[in-house]
N, C-alpha and C. Protein backbone atom coordinates (compact mmCIF):
# COMPACT_ATOMS: atom_id res chain seq x y z
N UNK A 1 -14.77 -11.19 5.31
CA UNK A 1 -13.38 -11.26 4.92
C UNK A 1 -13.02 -10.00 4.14
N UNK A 2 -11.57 -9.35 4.38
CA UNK A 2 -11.33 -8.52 3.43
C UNK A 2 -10.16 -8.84 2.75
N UNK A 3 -10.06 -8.74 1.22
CA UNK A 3 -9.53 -8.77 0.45
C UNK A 3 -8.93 -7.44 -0.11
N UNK A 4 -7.49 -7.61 -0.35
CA UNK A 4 -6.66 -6.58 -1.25
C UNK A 4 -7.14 -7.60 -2.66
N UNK A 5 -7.25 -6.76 -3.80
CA UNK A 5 -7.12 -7.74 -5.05
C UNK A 5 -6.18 -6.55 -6.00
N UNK A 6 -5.75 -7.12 -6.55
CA UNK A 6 -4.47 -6.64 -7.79
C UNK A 6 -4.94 -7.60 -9.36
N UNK A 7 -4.73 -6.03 -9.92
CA UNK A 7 -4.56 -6.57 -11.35
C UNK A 7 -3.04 -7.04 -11.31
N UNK A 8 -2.31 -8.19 -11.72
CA UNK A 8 -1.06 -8.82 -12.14
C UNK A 8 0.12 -8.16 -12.34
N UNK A 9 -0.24 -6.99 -13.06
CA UNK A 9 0.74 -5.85 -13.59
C UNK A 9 1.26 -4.77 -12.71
N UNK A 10 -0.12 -4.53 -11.73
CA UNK A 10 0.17 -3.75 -10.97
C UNK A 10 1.27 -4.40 -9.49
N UNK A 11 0.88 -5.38 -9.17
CA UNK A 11 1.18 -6.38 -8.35
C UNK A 11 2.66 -6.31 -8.39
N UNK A 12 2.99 -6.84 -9.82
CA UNK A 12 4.53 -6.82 -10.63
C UNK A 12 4.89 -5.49 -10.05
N UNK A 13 4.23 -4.20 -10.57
CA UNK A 13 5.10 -3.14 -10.70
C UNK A 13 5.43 -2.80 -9.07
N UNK A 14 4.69 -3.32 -7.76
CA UNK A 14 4.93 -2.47 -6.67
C UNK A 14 6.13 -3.78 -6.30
N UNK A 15 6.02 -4.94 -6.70
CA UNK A 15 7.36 -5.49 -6.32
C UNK A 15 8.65 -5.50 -7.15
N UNK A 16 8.77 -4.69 -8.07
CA UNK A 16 9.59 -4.21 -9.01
C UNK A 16 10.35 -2.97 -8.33
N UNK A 17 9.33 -2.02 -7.63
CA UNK A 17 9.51 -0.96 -6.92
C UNK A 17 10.60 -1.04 -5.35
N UNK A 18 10.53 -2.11 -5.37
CA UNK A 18 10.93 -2.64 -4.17
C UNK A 18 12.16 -3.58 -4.13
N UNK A 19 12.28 -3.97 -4.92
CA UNK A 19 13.59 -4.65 -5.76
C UNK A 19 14.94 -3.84 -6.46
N UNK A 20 14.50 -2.58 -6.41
CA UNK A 20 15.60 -1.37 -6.87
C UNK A 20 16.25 -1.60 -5.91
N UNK A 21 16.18 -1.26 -4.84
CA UNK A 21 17.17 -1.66 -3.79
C UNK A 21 16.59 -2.43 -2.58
N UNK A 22 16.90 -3.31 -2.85
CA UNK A 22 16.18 -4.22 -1.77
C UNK A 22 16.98 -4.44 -0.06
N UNK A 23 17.70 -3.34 -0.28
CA UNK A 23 18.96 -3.77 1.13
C UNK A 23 17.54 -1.68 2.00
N UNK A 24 17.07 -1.36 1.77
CA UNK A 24 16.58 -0.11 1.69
C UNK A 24 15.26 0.29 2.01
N UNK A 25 14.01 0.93 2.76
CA UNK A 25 12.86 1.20 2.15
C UNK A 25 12.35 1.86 1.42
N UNK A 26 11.60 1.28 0.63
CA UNK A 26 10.67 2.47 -0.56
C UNK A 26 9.38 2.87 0.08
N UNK A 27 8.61 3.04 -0.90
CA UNK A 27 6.94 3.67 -0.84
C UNK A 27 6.15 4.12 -2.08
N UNK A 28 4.90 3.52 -1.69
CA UNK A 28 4.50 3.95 -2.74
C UNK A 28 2.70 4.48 -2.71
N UNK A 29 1.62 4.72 -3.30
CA UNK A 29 0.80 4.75 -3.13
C UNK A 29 -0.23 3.75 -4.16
N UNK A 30 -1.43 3.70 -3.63
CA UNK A 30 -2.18 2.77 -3.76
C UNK A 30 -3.80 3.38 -4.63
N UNK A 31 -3.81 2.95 -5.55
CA UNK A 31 -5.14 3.55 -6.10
C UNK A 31 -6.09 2.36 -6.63
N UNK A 32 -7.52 2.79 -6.33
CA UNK A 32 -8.32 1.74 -6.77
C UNK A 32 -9.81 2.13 -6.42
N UNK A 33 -10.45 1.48 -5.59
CA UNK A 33 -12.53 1.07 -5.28
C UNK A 33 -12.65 0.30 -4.12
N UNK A 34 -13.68 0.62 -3.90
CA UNK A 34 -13.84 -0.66 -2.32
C UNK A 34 -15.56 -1.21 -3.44
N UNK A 35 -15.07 -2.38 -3.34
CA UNK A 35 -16.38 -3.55 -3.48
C UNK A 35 -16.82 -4.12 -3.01
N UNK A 36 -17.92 -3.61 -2.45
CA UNK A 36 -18.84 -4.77 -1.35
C UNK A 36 -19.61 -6.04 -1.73
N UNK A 37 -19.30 -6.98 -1.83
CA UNK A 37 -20.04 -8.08 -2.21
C UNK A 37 -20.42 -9.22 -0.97
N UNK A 38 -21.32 -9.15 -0.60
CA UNK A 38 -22.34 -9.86 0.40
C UNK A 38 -21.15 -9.76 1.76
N UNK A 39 -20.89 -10.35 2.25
CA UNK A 39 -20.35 -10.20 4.22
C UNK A 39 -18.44 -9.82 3.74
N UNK A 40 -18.27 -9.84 2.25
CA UNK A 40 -16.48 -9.40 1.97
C UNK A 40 -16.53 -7.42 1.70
N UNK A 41 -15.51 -7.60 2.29
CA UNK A 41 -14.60 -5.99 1.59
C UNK A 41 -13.95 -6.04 0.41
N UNK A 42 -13.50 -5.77 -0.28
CA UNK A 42 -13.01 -6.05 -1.31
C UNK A 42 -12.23 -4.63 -2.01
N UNK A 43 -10.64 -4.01 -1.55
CA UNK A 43 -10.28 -3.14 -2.13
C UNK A 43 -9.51 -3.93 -3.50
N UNK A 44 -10.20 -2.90 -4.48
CA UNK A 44 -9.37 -3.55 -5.63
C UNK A 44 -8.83 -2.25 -6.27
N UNK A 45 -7.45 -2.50 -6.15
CA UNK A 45 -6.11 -1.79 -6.60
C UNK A 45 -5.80 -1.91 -7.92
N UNK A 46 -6.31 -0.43 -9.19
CA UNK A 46 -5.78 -0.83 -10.45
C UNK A 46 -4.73 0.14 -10.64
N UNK A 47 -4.14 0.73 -9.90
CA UNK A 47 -3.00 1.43 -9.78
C UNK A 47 -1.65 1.77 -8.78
N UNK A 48 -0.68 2.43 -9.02
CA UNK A 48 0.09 2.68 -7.83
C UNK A 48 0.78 3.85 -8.78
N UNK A 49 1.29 4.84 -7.69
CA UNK A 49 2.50 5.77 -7.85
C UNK A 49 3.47 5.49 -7.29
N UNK A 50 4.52 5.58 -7.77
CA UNK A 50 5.78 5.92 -7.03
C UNK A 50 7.46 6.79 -7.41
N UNK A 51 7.87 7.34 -6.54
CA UNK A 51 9.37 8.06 -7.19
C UNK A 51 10.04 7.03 -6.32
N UNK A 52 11.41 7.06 -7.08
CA UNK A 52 12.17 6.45 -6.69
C UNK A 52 12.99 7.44 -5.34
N UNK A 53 12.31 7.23 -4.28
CA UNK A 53 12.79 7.49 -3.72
C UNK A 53 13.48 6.36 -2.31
N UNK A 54 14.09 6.67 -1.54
CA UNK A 54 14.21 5.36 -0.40
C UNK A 54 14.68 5.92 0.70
N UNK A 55 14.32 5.30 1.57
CA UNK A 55 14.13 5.55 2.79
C UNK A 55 15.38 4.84 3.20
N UNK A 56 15.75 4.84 4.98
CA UNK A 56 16.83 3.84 5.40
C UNK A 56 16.47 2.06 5.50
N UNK A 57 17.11 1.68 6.37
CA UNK A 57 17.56 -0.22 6.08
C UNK A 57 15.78 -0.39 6.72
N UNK A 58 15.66 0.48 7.63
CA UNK A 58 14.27 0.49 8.54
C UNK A 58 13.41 1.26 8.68
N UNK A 59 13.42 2.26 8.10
CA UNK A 59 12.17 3.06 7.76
C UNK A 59 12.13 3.72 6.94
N UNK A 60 11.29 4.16 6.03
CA UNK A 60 10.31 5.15 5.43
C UNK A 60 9.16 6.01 5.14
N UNK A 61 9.89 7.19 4.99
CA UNK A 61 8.66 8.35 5.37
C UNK A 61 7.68 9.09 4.23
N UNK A 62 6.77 9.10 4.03
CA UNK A 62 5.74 9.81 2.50
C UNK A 62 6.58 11.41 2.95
N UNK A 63 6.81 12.16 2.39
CA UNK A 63 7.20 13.50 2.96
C UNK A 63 6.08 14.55 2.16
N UNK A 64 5.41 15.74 2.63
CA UNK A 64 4.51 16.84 1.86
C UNK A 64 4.57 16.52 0.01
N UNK A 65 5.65 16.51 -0.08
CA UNK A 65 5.47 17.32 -1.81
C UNK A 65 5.56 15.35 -2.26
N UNK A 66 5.83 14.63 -1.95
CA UNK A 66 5.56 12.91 -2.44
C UNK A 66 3.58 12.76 -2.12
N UNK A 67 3.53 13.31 -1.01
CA UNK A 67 1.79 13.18 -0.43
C UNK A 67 1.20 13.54 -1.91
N UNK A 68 1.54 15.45 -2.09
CA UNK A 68 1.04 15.60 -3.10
C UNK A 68 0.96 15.84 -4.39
N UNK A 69 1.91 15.04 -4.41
CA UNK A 69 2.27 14.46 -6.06
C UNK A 69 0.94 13.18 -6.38
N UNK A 70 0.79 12.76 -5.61
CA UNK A 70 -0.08 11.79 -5.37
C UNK A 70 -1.35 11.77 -5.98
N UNK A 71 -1.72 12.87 -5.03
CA UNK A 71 -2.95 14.07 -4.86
C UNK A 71 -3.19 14.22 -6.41
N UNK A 72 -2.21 15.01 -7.20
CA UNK A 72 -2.14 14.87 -8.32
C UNK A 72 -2.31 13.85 -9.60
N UNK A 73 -1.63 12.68 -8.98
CA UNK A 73 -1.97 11.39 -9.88
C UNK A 73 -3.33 11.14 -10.15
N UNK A 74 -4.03 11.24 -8.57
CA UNK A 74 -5.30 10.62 -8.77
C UNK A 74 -6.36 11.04 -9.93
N UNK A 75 -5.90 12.79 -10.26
CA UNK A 75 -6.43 13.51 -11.08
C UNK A 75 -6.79 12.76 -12.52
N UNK A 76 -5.57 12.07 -12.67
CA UNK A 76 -4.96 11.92 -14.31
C UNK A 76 -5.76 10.65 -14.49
N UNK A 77 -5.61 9.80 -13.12
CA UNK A 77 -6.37 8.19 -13.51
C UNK A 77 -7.51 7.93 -13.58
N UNK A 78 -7.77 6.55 -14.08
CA UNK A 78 -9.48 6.69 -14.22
C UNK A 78 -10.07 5.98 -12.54
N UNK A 79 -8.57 6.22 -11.38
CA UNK A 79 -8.94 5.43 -10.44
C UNK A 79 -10.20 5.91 -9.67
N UNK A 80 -11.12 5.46 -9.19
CA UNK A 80 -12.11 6.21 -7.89
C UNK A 80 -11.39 6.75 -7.29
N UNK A 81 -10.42 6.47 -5.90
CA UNK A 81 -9.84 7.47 -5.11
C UNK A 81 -8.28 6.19 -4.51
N UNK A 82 -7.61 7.28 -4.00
CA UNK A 82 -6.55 6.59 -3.20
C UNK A 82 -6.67 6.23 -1.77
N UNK A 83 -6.62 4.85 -1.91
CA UNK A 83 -7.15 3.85 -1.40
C UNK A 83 -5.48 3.59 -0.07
N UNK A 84 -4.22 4.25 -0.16
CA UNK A 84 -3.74 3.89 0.45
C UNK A 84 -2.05 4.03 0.11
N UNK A 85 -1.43 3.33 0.90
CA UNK A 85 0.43 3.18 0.83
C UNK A 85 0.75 2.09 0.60
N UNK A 86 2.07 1.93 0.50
CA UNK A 86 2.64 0.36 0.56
C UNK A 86 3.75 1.12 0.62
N UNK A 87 4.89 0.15 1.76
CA UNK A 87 6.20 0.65 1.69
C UNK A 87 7.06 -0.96 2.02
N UNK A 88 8.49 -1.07 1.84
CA UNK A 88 8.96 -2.35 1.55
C UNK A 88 9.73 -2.14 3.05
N UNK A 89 9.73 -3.66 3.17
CA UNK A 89 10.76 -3.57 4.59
C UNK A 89 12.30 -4.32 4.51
N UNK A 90 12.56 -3.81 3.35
CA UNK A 90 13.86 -4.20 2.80
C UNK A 90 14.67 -5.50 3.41
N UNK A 91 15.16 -5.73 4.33
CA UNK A 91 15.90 -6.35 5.29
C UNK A 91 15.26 -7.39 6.34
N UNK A 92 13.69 -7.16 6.36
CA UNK A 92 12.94 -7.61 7.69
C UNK A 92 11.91 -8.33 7.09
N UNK A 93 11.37 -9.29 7.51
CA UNK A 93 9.71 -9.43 6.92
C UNK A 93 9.04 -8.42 7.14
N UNK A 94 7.56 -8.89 6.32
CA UNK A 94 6.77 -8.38 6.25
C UNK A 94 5.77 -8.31 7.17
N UNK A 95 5.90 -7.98 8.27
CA UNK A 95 5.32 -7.86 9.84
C UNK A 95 4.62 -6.33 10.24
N UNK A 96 3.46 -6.35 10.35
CA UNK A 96 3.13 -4.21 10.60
C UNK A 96 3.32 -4.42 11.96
N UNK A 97 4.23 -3.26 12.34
CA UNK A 97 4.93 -2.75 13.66
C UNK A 97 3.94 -1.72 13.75
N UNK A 98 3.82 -1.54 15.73
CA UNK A 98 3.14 0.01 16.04
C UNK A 98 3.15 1.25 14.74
N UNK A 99 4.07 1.12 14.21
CA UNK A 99 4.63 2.08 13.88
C UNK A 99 3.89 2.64 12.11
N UNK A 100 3.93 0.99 11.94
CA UNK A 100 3.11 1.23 10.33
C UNK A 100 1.20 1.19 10.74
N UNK A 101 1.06 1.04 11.97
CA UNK A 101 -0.50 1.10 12.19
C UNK A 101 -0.60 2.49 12.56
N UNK A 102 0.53 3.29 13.18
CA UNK A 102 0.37 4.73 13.68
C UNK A 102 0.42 5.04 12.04
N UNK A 103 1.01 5.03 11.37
CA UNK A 103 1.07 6.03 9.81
C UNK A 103 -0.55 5.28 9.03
N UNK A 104 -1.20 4.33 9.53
CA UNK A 104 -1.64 3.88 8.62
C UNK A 104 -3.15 4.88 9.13
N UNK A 105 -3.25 4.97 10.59
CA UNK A 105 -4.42 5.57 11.13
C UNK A 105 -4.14 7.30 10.89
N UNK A 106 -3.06 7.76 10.24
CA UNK A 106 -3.08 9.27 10.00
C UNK A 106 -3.32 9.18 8.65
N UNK A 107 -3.20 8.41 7.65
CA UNK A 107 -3.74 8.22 6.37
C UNK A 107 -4.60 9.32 6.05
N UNK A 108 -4.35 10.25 5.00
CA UNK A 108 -5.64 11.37 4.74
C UNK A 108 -6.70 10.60 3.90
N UNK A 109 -6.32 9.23 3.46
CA UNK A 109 -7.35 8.93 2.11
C UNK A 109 -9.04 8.34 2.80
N UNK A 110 -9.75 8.66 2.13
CA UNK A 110 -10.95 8.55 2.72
C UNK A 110 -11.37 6.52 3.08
N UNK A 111 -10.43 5.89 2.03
CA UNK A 111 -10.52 4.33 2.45
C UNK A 111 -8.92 3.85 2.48
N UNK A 112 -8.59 3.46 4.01
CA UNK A 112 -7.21 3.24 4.50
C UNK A 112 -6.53 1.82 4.29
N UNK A 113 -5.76 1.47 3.32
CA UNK A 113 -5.45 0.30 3.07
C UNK A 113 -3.74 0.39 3.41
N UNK A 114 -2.96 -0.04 3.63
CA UNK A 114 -1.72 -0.43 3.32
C UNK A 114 -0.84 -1.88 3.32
N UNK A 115 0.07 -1.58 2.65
CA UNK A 115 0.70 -3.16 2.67
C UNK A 115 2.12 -2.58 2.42
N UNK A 116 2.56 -4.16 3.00
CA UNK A 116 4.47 -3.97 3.32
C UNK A 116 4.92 -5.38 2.33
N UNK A 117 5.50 -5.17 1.69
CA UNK A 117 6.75 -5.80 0.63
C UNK A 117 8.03 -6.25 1.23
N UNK A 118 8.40 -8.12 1.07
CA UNK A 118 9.73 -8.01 1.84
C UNK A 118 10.57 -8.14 0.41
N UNK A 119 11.20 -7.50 -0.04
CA UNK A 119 11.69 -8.60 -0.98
C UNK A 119 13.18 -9.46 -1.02
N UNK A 120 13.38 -9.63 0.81
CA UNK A 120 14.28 -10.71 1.39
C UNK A 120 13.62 -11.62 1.31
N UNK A 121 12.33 -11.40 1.68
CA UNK A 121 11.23 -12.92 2.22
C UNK A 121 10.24 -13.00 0.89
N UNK A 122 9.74 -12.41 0.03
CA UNK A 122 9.35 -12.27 -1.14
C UNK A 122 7.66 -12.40 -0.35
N UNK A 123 7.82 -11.55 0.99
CA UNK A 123 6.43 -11.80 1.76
C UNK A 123 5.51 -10.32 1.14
N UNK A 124 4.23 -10.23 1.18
CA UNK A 124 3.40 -9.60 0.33
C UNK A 124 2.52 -9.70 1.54
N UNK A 125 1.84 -8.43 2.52
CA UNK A 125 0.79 -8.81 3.77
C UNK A 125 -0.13 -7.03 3.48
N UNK A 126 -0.85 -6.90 3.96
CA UNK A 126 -1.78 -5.66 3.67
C UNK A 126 -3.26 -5.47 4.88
N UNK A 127 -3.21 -4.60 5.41
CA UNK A 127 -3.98 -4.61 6.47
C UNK A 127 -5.07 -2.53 6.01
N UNK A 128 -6.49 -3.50 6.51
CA UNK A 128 -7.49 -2.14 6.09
C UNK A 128 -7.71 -1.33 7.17
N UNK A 129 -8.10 -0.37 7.42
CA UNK A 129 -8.85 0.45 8.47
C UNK A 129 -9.83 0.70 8.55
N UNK A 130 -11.00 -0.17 9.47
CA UNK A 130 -12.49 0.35 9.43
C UNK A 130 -12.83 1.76 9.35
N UNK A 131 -14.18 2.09 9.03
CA UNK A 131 -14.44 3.35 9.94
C UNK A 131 -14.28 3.45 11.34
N UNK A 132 -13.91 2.30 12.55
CA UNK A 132 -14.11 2.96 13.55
C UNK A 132 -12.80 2.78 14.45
N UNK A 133 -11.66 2.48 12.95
CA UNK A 133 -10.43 2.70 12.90
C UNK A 133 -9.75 1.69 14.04
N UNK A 134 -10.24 0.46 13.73
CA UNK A 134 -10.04 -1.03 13.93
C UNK A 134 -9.19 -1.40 12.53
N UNK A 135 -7.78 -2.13 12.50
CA UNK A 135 -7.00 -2.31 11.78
C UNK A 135 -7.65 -4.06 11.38
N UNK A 136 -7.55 -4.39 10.42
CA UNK A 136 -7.85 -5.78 10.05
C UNK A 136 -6.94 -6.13 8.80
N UNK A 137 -6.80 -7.75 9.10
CA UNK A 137 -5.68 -8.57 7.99
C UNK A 137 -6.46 -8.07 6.56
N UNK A 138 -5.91 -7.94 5.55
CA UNK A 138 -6.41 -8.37 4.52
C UNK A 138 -5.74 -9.78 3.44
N UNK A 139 -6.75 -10.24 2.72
CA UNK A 139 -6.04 -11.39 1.79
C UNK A 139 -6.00 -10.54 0.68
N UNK A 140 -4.58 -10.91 0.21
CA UNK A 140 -4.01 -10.42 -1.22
C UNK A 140 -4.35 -11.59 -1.98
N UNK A 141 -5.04 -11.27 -3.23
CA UNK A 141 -5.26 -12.02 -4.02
C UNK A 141 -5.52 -10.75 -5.65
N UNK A 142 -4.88 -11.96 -6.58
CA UNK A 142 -4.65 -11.59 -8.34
C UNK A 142 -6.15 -11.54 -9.43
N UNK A 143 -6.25 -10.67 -9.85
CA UNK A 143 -7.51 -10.57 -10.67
C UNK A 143 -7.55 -11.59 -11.41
């Protein structure tokens, strides 16, 4: 099984992020560890970045200088590495389209996680990328 896990706060802050304008998409990035404990994955997320930036009713794009602002964060935190994105689907559930598995498999981060935010549907879903770049569900679950 693989598991997304969130500290509470952080959890709060990426659906906080997403609630600025909820008619809109955001984005954000994902920082944390991969924990292997017996046949589970286990990314655990003790951070996120984000600018307020937004995308349209249906998509959103990371653009160069948001990538590496990022790049930068990771510097400052005590995170291991960036573990990934999250972007909100303002208007739609929380469903990954072709479209968020194509951005999720160009991912530069060395462990590929992302997740989509509705906050129409108050739906919360997150999917990993093996190494052999096989997409799989993950369970979100609270520290």
């Amino acid at each position: 099984m693989i598991y997304i896990r969130f500290v509470n706060e952080v959890k709060l802050a990426l659906i906080k992020h997403a609630q600025i304008n909820p008619t809109r998409e955001c984005g954000g990035f994902l920082y944390g560890k991969i924990v292997r404990e017996k046949n589970n994955i286990i990314c655990d997320i003790d951070a996120i970045y984000y600018e307020n930036k937004l995308g349209s009713d249906c998509e959103f794009n990371f653009n160069l200088s948001y990538i590496e602002n990022a790049k930068k964060v990771l510097k400052q935190l005590k995170s291991e590495c960036l573990m990934g994105t999250y972007h909100s689907h303002g208007l739609y559930d929380a469903t990954f389209s072709d479209v968020d598995r194509n951005k999720l498999q160009k991912f530069f981060g060395e462990n590929k996680i992302t997740m989509i935010y509705s906050p129409t549907y108050s739906q919360l879903v997150g999917e990993f990328l093996d190494e052999n770049g096989i997409s799989h569900k993950a369970r979100i679950v609270t520290k």
